[in-house]
C-alpha atoms as a PDB file:
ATOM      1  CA  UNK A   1     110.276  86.740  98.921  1.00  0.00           C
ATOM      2  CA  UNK A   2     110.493  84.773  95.880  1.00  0.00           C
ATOM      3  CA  UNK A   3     106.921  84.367  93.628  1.00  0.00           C
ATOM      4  CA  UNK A   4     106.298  80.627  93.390  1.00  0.00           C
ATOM      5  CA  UNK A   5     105.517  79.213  89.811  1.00  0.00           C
ATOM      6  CA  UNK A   6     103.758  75.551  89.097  1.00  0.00           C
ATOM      7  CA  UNK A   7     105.363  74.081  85.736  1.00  0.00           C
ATOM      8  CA  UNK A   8     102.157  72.417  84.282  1.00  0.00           C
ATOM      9  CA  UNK A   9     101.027  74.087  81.258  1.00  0.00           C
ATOM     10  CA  UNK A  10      97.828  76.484  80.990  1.00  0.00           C
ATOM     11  CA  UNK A  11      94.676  75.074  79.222  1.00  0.00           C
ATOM     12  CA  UNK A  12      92.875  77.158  76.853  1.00  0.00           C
ATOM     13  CA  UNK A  13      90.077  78.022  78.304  1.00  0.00           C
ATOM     14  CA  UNK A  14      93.043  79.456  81.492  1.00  0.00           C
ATOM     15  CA  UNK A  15      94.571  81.168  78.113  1.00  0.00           C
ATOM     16  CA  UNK A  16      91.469  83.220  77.031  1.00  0.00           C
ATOM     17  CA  UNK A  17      90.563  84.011  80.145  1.00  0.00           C
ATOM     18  CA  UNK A  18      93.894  86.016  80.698  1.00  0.00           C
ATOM     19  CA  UNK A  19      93.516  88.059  78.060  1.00  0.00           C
ATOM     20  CA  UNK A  20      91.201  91.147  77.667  1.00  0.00           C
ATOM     21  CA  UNK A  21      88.184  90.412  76.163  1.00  0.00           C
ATOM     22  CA  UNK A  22      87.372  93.959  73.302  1.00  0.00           C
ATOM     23  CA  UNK A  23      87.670  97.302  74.088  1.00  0.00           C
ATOM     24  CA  UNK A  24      87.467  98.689  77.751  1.00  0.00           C
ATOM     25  CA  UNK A  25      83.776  99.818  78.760  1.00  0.00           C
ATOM     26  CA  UNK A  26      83.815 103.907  79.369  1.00  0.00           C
ATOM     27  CA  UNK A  27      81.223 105.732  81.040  1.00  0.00           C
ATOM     28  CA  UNK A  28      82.689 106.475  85.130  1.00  0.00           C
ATOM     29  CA  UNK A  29      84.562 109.933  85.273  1.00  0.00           C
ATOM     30  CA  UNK A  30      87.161 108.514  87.948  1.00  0.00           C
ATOM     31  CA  UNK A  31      88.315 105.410  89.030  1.00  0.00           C
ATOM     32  CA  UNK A  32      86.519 101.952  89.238  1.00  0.00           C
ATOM     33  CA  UNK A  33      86.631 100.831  93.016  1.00  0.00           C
ATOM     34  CA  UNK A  34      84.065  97.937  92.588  1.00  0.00           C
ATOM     35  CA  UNK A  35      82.467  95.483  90.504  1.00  0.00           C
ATOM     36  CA  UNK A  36      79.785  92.703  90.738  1.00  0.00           C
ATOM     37  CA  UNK A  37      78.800  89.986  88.116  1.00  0.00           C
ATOM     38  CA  UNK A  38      75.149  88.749  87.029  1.00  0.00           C
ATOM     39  CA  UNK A  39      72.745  87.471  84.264  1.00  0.00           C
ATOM     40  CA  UNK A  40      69.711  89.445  84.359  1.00  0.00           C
ATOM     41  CA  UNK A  41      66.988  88.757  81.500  1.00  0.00           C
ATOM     42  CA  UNK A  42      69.170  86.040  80.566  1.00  0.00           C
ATOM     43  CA  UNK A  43      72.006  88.381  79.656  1.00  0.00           C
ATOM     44  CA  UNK A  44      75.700  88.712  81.594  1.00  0.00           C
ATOM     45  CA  UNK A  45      76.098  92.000  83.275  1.00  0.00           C
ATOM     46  CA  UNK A  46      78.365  94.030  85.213  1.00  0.00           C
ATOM     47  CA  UNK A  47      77.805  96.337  87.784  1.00  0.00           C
ATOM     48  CA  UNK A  48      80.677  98.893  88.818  1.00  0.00           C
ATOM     49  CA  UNK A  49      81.443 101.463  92.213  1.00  0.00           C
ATOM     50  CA  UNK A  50      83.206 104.468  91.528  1.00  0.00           C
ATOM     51  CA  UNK A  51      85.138 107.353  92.907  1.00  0.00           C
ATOM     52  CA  UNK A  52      82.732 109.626  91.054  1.00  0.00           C
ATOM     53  CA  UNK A  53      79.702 108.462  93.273  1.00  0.00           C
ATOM     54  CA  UNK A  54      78.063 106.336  90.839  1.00  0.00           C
ATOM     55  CA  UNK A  55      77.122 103.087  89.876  1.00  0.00           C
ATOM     56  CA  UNK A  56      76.738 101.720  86.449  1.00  0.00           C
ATOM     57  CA  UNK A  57      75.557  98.438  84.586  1.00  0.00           C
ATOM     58  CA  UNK A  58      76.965  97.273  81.718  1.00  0.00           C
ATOM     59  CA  UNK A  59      75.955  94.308  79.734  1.00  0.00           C
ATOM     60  CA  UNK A  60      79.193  92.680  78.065  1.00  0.00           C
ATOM     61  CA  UNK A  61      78.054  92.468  74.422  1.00  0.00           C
ATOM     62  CA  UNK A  62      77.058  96.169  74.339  1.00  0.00           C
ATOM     63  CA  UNK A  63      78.500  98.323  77.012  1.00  0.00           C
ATOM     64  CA  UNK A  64      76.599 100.725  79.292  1.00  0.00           C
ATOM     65  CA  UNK A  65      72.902 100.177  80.479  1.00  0.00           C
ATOM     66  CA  UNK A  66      70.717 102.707  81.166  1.00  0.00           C
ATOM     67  CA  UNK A  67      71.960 106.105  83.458  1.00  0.00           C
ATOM     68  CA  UNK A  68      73.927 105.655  86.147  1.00  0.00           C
ATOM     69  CA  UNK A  69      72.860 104.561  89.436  1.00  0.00           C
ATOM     70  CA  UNK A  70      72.604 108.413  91.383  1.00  0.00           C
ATOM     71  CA  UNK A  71      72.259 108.715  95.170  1.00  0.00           C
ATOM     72  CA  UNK A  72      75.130 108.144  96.858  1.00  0.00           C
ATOM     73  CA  UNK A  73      77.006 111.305  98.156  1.00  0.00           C
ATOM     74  CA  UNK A  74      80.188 109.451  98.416  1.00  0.00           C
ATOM     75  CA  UNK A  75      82.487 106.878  96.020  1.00  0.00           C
ATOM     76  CA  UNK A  76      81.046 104.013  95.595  1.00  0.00           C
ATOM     77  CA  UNK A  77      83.369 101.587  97.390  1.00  0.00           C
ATOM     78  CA  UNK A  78      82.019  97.976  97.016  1.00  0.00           C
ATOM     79  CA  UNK A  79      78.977  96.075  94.936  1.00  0.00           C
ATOM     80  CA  UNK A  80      77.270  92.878  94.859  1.00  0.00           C
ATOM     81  CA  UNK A  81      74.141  91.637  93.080  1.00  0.00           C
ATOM     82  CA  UNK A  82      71.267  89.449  94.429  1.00  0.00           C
ATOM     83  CA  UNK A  83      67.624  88.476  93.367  1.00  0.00           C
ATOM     84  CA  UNK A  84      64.947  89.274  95.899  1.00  0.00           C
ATOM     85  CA  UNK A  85      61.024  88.637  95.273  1.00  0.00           C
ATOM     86  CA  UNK A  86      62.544  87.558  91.821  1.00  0.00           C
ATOM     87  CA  UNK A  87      64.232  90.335  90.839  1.00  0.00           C
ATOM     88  CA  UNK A  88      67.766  91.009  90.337  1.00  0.00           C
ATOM     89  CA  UNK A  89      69.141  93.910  92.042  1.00  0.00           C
ATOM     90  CA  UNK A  90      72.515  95.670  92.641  1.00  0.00           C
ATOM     91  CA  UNK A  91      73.552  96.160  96.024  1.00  0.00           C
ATOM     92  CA  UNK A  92      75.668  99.229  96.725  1.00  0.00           C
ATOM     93  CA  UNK A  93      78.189 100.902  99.896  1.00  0.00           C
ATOM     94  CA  UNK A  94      79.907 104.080  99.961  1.00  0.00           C
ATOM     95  CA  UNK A  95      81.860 106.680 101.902  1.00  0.00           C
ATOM     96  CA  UNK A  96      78.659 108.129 102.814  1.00  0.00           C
ATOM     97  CA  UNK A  97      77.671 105.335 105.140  1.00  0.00           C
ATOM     98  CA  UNK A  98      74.816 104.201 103.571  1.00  0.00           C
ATOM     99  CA  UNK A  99      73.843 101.139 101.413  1.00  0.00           C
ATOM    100  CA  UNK A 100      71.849 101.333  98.392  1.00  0.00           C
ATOM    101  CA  UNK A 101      69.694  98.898  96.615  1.00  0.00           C
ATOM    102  CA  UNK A 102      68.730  98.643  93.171  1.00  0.00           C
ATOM    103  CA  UNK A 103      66.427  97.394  90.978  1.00  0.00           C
ATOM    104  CA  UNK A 104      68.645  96.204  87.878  1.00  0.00           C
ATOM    105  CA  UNK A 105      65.806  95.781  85.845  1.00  0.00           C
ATOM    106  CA  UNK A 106      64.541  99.461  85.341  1.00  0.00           C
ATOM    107  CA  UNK A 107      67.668 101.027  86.525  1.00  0.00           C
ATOM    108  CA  UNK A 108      65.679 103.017  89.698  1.00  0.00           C
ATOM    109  CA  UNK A 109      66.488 102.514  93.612  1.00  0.00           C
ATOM    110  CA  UNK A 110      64.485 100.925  95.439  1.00  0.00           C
ATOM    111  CA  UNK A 111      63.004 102.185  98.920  1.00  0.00           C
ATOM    112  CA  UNK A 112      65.189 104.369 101.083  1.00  0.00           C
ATOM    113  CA  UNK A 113      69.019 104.395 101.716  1.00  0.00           C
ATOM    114  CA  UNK A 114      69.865 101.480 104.603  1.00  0.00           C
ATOM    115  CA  UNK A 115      71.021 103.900 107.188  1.00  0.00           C
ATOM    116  CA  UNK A 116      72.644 102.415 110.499  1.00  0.00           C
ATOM    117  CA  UNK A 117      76.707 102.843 109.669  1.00  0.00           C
ATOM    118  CA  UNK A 118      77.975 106.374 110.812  1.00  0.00           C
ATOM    119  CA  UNK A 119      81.165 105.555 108.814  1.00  0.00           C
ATOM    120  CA  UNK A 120      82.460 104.300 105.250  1.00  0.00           C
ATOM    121  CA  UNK A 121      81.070 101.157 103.997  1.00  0.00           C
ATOM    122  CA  UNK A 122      83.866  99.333 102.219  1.00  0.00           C
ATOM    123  CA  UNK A 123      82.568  95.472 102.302  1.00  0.00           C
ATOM    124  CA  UNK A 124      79.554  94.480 100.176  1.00  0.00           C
ATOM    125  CA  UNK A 125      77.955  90.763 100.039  1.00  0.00           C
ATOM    126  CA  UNK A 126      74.728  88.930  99.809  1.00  0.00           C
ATOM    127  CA  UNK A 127      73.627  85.657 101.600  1.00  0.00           C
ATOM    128  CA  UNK A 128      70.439  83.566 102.268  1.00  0.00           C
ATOM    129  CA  UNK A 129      69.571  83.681 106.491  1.00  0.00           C
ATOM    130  CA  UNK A 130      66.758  81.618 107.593  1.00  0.00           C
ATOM    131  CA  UNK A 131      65.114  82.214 104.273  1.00  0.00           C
ATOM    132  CA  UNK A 132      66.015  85.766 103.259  1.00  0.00           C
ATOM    133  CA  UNK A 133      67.505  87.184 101.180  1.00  0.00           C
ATOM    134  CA  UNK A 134      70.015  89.807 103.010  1.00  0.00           C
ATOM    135  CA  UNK A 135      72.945  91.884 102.174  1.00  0.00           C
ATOM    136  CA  UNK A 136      75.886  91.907 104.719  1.00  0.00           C
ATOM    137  CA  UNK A 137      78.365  94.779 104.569  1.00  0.00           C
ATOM    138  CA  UNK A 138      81.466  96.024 106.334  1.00  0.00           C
ATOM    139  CA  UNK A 139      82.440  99.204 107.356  1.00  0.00           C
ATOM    140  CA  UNK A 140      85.200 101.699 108.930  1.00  0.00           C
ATOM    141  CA  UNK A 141      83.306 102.294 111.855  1.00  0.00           C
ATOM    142  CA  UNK A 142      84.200  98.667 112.949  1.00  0.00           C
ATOM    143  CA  UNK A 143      81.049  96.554 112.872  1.00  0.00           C
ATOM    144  CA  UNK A 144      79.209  93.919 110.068  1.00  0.00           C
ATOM    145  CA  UNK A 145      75.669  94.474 109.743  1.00  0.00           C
ATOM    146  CA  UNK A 146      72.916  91.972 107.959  1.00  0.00           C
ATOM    147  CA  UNK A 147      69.914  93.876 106.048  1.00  0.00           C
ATOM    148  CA  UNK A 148      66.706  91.973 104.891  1.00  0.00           C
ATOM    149  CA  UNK A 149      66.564  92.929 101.149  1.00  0.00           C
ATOM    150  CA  UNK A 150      63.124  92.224 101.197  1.00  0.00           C
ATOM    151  CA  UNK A 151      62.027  95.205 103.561  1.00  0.00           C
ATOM    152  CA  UNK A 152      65.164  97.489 103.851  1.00  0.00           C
ATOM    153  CA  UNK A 153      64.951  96.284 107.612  1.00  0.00           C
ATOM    154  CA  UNK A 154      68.549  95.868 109.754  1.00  0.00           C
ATOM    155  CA  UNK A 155      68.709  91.942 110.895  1.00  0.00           C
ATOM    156  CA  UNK A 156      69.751  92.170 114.796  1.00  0.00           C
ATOM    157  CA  UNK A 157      72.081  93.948 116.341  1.00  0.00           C
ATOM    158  CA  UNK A 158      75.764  94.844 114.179  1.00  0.00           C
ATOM    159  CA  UNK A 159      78.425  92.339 114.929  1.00  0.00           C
ATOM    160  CA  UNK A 160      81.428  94.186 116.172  1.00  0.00           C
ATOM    161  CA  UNK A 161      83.976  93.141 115.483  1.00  0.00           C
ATOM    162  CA  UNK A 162      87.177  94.800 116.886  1.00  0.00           C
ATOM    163  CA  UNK A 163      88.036  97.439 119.064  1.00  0.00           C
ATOM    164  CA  UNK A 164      90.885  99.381 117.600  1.00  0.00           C
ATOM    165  CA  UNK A 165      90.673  98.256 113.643  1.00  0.00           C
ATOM    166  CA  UNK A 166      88.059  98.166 110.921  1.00  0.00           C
ATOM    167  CA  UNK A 167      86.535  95.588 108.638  1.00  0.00           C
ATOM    168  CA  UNK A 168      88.501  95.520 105.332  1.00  0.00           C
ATOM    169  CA  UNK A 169      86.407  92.086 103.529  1.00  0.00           C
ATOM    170  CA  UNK A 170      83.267  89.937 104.167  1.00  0.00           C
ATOM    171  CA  UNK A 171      82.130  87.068 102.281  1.00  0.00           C
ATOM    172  CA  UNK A 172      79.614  84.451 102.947  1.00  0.00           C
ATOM    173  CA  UNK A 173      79.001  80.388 102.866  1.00  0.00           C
ATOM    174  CA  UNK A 174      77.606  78.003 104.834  1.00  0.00           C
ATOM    175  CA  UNK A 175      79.583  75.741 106.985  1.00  0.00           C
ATOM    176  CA  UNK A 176      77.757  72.471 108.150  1.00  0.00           C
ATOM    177  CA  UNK A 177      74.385  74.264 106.619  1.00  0.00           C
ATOM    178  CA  UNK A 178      74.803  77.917 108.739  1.00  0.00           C
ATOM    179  CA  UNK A 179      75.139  80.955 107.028  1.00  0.00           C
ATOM    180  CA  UNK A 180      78.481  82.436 107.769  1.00  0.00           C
ATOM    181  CA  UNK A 181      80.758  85.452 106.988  1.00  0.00           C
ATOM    182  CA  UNK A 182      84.146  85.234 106.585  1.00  0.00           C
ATOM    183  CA  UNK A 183      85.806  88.681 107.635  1.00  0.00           C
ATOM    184  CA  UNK A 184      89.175  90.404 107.823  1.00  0.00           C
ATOM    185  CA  UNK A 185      90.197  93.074 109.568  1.00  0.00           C
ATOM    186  CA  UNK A 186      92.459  96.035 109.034  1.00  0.00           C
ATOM    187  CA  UNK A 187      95.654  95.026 110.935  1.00  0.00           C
ATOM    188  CA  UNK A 188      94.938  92.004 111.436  1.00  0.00           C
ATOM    189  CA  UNK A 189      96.913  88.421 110.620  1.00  0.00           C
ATOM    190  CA  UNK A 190      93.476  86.714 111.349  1.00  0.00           C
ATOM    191  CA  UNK A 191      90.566  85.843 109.912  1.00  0.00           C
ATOM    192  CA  UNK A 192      87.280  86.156 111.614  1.00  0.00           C
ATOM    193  CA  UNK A 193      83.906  83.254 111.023  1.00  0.00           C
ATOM    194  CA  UNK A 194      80.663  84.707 112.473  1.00  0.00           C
ATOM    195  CA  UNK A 195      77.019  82.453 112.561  1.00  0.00           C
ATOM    196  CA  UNK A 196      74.909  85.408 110.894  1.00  0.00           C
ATOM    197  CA  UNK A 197      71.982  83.492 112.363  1.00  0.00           C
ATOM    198  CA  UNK A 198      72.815  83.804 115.617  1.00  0.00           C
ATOM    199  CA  UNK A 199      75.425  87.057 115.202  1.00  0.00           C
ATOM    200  CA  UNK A 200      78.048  85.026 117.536  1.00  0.00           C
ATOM    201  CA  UNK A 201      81.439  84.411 116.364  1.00  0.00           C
ATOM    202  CA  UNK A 202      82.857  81.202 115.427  1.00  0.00           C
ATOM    203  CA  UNK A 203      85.621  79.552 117.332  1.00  0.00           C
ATOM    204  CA  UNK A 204      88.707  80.970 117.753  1.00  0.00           C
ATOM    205  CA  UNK A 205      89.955  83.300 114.595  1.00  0.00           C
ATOM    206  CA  UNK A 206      91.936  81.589 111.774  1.00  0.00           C
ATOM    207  CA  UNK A 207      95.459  82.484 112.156  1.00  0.00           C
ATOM    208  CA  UNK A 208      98.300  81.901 109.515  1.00  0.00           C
ATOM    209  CA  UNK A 209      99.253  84.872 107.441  1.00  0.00           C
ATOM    210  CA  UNK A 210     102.021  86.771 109.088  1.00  0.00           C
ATOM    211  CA  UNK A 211     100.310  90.473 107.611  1.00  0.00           C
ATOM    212  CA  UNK A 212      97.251  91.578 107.779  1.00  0.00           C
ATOM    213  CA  UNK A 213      94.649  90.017 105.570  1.00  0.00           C
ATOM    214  CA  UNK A 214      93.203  92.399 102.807  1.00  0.00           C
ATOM    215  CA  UNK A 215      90.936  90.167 101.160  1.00  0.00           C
ATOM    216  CA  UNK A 216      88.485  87.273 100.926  1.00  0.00           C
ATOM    217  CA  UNK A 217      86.753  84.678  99.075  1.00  0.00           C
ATOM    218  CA  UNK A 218      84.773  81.567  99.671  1.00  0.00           C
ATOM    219  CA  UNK A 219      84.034  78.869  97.231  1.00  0.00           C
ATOM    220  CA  UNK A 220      83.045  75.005  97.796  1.00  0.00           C
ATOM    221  CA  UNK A 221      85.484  72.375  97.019  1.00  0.00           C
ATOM    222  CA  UNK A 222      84.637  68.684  97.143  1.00  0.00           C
ATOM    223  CA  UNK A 223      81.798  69.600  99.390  1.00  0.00           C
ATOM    224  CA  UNK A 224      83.697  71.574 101.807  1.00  0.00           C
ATOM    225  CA  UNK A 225      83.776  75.130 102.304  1.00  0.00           C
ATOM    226  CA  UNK A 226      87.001  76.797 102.098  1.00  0.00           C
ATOM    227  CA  UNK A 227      87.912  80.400 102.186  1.00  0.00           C
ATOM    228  CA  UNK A 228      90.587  81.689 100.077  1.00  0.00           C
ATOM    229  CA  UNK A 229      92.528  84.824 102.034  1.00  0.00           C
ATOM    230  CA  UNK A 230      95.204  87.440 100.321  1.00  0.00           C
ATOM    231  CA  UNK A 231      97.134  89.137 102.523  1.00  0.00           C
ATOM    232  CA  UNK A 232     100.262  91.712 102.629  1.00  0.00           C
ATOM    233  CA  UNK A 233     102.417  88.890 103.397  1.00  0.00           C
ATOM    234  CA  UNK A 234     102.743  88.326  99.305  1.00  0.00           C
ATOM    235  CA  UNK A 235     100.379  85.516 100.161  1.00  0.00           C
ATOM    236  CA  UNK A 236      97.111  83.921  99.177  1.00  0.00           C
ATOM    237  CA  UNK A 237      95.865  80.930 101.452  1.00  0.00           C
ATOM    238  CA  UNK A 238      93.208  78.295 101.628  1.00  0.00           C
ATOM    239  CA  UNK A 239      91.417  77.562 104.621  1.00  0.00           C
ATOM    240  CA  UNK A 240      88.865  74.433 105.577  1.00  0.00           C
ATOM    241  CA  UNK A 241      85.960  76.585 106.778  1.00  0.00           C
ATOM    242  CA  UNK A 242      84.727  73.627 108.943  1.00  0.00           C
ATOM    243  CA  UNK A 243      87.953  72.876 110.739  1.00  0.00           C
ATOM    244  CA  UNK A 244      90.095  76.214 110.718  1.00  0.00           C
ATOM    245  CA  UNK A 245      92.989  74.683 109.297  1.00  0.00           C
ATOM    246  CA  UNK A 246      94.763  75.694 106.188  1.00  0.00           C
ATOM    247  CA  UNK A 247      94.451  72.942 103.825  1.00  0.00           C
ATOM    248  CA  UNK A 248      97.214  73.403 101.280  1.00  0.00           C
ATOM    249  CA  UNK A 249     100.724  75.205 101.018  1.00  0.00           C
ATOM    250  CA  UNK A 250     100.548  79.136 100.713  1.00  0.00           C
ATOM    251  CA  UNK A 251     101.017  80.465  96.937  1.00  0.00           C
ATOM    252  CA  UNK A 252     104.011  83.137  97.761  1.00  0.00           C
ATOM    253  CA  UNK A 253     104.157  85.888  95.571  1.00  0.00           C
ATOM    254  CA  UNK A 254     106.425  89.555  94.934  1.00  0.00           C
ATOM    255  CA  UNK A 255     104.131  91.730  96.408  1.00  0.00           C
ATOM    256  CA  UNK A 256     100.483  91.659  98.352  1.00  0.00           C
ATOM    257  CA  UNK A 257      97.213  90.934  97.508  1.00  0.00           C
ATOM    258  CA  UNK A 258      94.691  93.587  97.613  1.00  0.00           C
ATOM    259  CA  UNK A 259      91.700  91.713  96.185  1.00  0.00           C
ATOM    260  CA  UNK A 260      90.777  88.102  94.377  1.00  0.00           C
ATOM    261  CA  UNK A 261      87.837  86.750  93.119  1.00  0.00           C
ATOM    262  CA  UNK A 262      86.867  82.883  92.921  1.00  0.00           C
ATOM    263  CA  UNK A 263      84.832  80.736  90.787  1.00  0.00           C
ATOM    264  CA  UNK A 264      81.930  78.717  93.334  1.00  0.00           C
ATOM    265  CA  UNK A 265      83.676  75.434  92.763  1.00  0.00           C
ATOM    266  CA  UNK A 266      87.091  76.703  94.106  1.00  0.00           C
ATOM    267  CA  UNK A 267      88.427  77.010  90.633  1.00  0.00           C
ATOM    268  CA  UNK A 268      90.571  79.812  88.828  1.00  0.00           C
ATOM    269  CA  UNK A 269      91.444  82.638  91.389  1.00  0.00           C
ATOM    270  CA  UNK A 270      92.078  86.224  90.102  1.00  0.00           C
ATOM    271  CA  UNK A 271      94.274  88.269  92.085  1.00  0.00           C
ATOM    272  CA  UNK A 272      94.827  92.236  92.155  1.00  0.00           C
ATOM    273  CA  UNK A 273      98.072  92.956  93.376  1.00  0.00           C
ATOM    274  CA  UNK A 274     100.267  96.677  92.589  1.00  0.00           C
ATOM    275  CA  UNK A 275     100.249  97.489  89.204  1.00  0.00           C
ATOM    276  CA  UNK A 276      98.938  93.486  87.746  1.00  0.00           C
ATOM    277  CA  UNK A 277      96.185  91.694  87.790  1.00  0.00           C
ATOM    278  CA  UNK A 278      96.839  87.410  88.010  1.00  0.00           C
ATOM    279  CA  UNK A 279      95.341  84.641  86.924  1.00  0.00           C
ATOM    280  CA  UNK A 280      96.100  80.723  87.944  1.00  0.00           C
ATOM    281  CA  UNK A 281      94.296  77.999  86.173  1.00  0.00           C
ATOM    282  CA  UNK A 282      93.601  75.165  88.906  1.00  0.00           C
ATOM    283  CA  UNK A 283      97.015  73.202  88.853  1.00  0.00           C
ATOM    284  CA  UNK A 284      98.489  75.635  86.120  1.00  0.00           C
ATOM    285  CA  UNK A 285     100.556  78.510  86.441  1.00  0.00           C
ATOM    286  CA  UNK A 286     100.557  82.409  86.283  1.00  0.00           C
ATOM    287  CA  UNK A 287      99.539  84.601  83.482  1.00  0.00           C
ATOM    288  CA  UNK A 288      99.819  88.652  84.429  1.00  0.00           C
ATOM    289  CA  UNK A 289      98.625  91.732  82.413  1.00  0.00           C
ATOM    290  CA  UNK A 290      99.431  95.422  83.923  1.00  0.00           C
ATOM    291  CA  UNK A 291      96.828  96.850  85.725  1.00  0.00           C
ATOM    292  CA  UNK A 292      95.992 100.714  85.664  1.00  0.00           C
ATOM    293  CA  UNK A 293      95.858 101.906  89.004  1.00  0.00           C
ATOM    294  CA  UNK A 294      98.569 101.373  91.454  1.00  0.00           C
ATOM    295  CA  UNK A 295      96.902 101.729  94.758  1.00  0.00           C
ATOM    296  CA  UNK A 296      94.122  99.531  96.558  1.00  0.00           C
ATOM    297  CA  UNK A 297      90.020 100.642  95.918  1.00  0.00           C
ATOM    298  CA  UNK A 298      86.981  99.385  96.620  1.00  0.00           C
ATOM    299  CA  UNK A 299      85.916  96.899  99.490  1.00  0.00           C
ATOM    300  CA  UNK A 300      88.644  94.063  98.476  1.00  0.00           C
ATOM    301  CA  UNK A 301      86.651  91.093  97.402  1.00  0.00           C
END
């Protein structure tokens, strides 16, 4: 399949953000399988999942924070970062089946492990339902479950999903003022919209990629909520969350899309495909750099 490229040239700011930005950050002792973004005490933070069963936050202008985040008895497959009771804290799953919360400000965990997955958890995001603040997360053993970050609690009963395949992505909006997750499926060409109010699904899945979907993003655009799909088609897609309907022509690429990332306003996308990592300016084109690893990690954002 041939990679489609837009003619318009890049802007500056789509320019420096291709390019690496000083020397890499060095701390985990095997591969990075996650990361999550923040500004905590008014500085810009990272915090990274690895195969060595840690977590770590690093602060851009100086590198590491702290220790690493200890607990988990498995890699640490996906991240994401919230602020509960005014606090901002990292939110972690792993091949342990547990999720982990911590408190980014002293660098401790806070409470117990949330236990209620008896397989990997490879799908980490946070969301706002009916007031709280929660963390949803995906796992292997086939269902989406919401925690209250306030009190460690499981929300309802886990949304299952599928019978035969498990969750590979979640991500969360609101469509028409609902919470929602957005959720793909190993093996499957579809994506998946669930109320995470009510735990019902959505209307018939979004169909459109002819592979499976690997990963997914939301972002608002013009006031409507879109999610933004890669798949193993050599695809990424754009989808009107409050119709179902794919609301612009498919960017076609060489190979597929393991994971992207968004801005909130629907602007640059960042793909990770085998062996690159992309970026496309809003109405620009491409700009690649090689990527280390040559196999898919972490939850897929």
């Amino acid at each position: 399949m041939s990679e489609h490229r837009e003619t318009r040239h890049p802007t500056a700011t789509s320019q420096l953000l291709a390019q690496p930005v000083g020397e890499p950050f060095t701390g985990h002792t095997r591969g990075v399988l996650a990361v999550a973004t923040a500004v905590v005490d008014g500085r810009p933070v990272a915090v990274t999942g690895s195969d060595d069963n840690t977590a770590r936050m690093w602060e851009w202008a100086v590198g590491p924070v702290g220790n690493p985040l200890t607990g988990h008895t498995g890699q640490v497959n996906a991240a994401a970062i919230a602020v509960v009771d005014g606090r901002p804290v990292a939110v972690t799953g792993s091949a342990d089946g547990t999720v982990r919360v911590w408190d980014l400000a002293v660098g401790e965990q806070v409470g117990e492990p949330l236990a209620g997955h008896n397989d990997l958890v490879g799908s980490v995001t946070t969301a706002v339902v009916e007031g709280r603040q929660v963390a949803v997360t995906g796992s292997t053993d086939k269902t989406v479950r919401v925690w209250d970050l306030a009190t460690g609690q499981q929300v309802g009963d886990p949304l299952y999903i599928v019978d035969d395949n498990w969750v590979r992505a979640v991500a969360t909006t609101l469509v028409d003022g609902r919470p929602v997750a957005v959720i793909a499926v190993y093996g499957d060409k579809a994506v998946q919209l669930w109320d995470l109010a009510t735990g019902r699904q959505i209307r018939e899945p979004v169909h459109g990629h002819d592979d499976w979907v690997w990963a997914v993003a939301t972002a608002v655009v013009d006031g409507c909520p879109v999610a933004v799909t890669g798949g193993h088609d050599n695809t990424v897609r754009v989808w009107d969350l409050a119709t179902g309907q794919q609301v612009r022509p498919e960017l076609m690429f060489s190979s597929e899309v393991w994971a992207l990332a968004v801005t909130p306003d629907g602007g640059p996308y960042l793909f990770r495909q085998p062996r690159q990592v992309r970026f496309m300016g809003v109405g620009h084109g491409f700009w690649e750099r090689p990527a280390e690893r040559d196999a898919p990690g972490g939850s897929g954002a």
